[in-house]
N, C-alpha and C. Protein backbone atom coordinates (compact mmCIF):
# COMPACT_ATOMS: atom_id res chain seq x y z
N UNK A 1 -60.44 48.74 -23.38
CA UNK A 1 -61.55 49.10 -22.54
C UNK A 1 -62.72 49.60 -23.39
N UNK A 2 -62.23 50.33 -24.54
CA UNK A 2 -63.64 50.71 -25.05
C UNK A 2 -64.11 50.45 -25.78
N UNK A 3 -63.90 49.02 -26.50
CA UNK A 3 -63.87 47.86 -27.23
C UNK A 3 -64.58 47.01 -26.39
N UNK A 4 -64.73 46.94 -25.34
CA UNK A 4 -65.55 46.22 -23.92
C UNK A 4 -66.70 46.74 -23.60
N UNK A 5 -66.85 48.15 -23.60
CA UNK A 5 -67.64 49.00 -23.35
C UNK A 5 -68.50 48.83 -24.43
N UNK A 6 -67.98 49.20 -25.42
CA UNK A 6 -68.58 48.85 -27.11
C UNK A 6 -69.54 47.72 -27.05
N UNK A 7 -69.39 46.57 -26.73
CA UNK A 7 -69.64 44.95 -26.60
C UNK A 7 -70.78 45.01 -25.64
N UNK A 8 -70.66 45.86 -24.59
CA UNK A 8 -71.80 45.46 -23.75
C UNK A 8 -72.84 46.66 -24.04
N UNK A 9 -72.54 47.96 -24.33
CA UNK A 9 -73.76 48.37 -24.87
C UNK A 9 -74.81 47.65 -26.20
N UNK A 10 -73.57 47.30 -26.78
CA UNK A 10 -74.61 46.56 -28.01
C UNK A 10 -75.36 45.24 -27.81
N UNK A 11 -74.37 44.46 -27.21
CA UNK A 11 -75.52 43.29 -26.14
C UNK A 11 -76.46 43.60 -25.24
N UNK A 12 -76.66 44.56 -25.00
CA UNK A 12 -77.45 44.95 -23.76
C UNK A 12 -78.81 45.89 -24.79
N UNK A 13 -78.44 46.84 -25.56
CA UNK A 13 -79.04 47.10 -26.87
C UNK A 13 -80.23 46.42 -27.51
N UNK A 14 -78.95 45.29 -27.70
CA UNK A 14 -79.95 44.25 -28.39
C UNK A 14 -81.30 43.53 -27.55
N UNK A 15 -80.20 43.25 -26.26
CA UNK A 15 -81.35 42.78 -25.43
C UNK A 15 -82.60 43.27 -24.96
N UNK A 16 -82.41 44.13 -25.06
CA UNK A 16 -83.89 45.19 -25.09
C UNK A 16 -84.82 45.67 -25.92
N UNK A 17 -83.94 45.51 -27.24
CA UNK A 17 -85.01 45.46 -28.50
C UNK A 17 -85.57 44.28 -29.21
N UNK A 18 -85.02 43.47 -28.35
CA UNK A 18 -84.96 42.23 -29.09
C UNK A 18 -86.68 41.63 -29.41
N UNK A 19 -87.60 41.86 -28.69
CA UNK A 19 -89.04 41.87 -28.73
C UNK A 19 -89.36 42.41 -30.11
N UNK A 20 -89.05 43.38 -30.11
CA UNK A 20 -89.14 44.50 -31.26
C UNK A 20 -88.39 44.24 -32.56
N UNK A 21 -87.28 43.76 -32.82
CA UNK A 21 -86.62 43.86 -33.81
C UNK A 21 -86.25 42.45 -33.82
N UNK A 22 -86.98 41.31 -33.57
CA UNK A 22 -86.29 39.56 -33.14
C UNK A 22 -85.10 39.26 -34.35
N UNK A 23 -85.38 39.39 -35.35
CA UNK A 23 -84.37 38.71 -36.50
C UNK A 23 -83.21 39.43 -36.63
N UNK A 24 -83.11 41.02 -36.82
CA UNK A 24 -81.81 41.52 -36.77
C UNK A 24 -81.11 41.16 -35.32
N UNK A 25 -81.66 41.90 -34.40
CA UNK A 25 -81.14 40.99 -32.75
C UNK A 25 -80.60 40.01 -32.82
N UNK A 26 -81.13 38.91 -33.27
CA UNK A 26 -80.71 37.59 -33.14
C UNK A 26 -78.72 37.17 -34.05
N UNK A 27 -79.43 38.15 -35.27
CA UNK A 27 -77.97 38.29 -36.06
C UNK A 27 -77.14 38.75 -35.20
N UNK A 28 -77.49 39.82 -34.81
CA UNK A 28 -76.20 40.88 -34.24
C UNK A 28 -75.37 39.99 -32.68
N UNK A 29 -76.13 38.94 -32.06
CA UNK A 29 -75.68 38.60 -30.71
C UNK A 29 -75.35 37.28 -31.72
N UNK A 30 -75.38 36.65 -32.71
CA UNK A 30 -74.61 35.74 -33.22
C UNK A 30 -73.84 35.97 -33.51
N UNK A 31 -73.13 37.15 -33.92
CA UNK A 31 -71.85 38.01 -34.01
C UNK A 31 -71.18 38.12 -33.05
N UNK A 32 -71.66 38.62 -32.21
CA UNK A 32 -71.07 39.00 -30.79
C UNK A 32 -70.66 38.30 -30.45
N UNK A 33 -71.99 37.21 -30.43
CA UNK A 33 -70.88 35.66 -29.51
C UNK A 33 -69.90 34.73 -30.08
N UNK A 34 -69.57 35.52 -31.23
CA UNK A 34 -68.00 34.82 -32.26
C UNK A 34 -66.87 35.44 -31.07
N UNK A 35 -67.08 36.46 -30.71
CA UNK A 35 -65.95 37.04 -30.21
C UNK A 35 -65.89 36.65 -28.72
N UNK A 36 -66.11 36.01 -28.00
CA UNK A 36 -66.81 35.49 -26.29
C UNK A 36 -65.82 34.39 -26.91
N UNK A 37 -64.78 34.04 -25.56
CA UNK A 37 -64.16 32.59 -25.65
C UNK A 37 -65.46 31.66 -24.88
N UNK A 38 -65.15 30.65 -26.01
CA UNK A 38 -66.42 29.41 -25.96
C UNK A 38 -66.55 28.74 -24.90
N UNK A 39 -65.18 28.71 -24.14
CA UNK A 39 -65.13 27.78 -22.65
C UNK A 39 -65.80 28.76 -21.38
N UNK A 40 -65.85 30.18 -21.70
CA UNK A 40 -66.78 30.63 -20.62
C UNK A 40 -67.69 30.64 -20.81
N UNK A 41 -68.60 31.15 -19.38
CA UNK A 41 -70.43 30.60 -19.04
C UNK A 41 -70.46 32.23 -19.80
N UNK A 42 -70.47 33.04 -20.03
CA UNK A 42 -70.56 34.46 -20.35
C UNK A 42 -71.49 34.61 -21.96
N UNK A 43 -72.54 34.59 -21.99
CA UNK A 43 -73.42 34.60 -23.27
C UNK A 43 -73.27 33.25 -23.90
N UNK A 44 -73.44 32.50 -23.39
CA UNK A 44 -73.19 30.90 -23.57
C UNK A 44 -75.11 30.25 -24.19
N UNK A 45 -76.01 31.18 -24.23
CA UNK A 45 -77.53 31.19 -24.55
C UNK A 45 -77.60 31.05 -26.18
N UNK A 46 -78.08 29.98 -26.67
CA UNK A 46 -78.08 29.91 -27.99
C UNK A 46 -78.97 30.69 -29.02
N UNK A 47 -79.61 31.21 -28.02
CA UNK A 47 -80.32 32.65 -29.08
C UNK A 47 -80.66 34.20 -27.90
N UNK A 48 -80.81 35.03 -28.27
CA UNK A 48 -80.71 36.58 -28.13
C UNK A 48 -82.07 36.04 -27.20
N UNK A 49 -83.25 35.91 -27.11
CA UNK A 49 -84.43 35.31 -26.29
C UNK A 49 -83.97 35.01 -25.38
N UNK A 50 -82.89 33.89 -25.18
CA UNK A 50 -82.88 33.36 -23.65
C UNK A 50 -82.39 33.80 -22.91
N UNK A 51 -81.62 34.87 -22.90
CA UNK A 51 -80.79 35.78 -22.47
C UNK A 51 -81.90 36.65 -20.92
N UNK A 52 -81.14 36.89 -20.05
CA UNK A 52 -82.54 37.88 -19.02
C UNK A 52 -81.80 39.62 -19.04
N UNK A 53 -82.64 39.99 -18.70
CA UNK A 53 -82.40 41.45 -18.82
C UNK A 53 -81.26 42.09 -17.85
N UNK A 54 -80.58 42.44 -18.45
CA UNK A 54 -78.86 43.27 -17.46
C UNK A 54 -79.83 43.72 -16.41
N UNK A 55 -79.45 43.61 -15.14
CA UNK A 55 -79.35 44.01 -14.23
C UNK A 55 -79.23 45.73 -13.79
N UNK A 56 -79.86 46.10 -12.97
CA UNK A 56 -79.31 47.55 -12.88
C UNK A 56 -78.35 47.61 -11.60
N UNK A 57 -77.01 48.30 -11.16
CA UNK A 57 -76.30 48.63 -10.30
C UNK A 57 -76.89 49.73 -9.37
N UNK A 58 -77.47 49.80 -8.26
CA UNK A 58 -78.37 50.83 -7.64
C UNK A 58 -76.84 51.87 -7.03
N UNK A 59 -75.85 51.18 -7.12
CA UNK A 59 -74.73 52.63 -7.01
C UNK A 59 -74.04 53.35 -7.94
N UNK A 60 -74.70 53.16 -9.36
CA UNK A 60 -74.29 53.67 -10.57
C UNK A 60 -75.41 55.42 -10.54
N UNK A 61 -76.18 55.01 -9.60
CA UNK A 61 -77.63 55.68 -9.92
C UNK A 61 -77.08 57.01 -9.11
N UNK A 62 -76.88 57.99 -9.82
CA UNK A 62 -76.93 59.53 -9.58
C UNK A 62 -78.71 60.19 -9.07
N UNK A 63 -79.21 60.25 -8.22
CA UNK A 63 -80.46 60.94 -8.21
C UNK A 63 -79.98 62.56 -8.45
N UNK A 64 -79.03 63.43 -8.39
CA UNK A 64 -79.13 64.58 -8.50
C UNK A 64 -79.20 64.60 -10.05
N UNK A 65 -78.39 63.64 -10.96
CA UNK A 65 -78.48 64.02 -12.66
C UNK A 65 -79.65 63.80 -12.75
N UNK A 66 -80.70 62.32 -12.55
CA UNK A 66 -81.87 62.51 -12.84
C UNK A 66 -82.82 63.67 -12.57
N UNK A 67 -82.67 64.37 -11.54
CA UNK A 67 -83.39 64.95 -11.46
C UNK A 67 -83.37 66.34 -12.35
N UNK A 68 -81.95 66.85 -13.07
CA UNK A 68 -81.49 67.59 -13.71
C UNK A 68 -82.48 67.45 -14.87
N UNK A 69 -81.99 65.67 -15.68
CA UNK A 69 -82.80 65.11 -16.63
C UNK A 69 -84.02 65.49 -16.90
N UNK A 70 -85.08 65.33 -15.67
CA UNK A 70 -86.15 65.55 -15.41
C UNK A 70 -86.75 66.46 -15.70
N UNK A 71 -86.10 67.85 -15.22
CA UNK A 71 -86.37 69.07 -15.21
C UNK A 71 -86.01 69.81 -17.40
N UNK A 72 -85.12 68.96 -17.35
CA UNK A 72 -85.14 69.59 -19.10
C UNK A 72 -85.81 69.04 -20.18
């Protein structure tokens, strides 16, 4: 599990810096996608670019921590 967890922060990481940092990005999700079995659709994008931005879960979303956040 946290070997999974591991995997998608750093893909997701990348995907967001990837504007910013294009050439290391691009290394690091060519790595990544050594470890993805090849027959699934799951990061199947031949570069870190074509990729779209993770999604947010609107029931992951705590408004009482943010607002904690906020306040410090």
């Amino acid at each position: 599990m946290s070997l999974h967890v591991l995997f998608e922060v750093l893909l997701n990481t990348c995907i967001a810096i990837a504007p910013y940092v294009p050439f290391i990005t691009e290394l690091i999700y060519q790595n990544l996608r050594k470890c993805v079995d090849p027959t699934s659709k799951a990061y199947h994008e031949d570069s870190i670019h074509f990729l779209l931005w993770p999604k947010q879960d609107s029931r992951l979303i705590n408004k009482k921590v943010e607002i904690s956040v906020d306040n410090m």
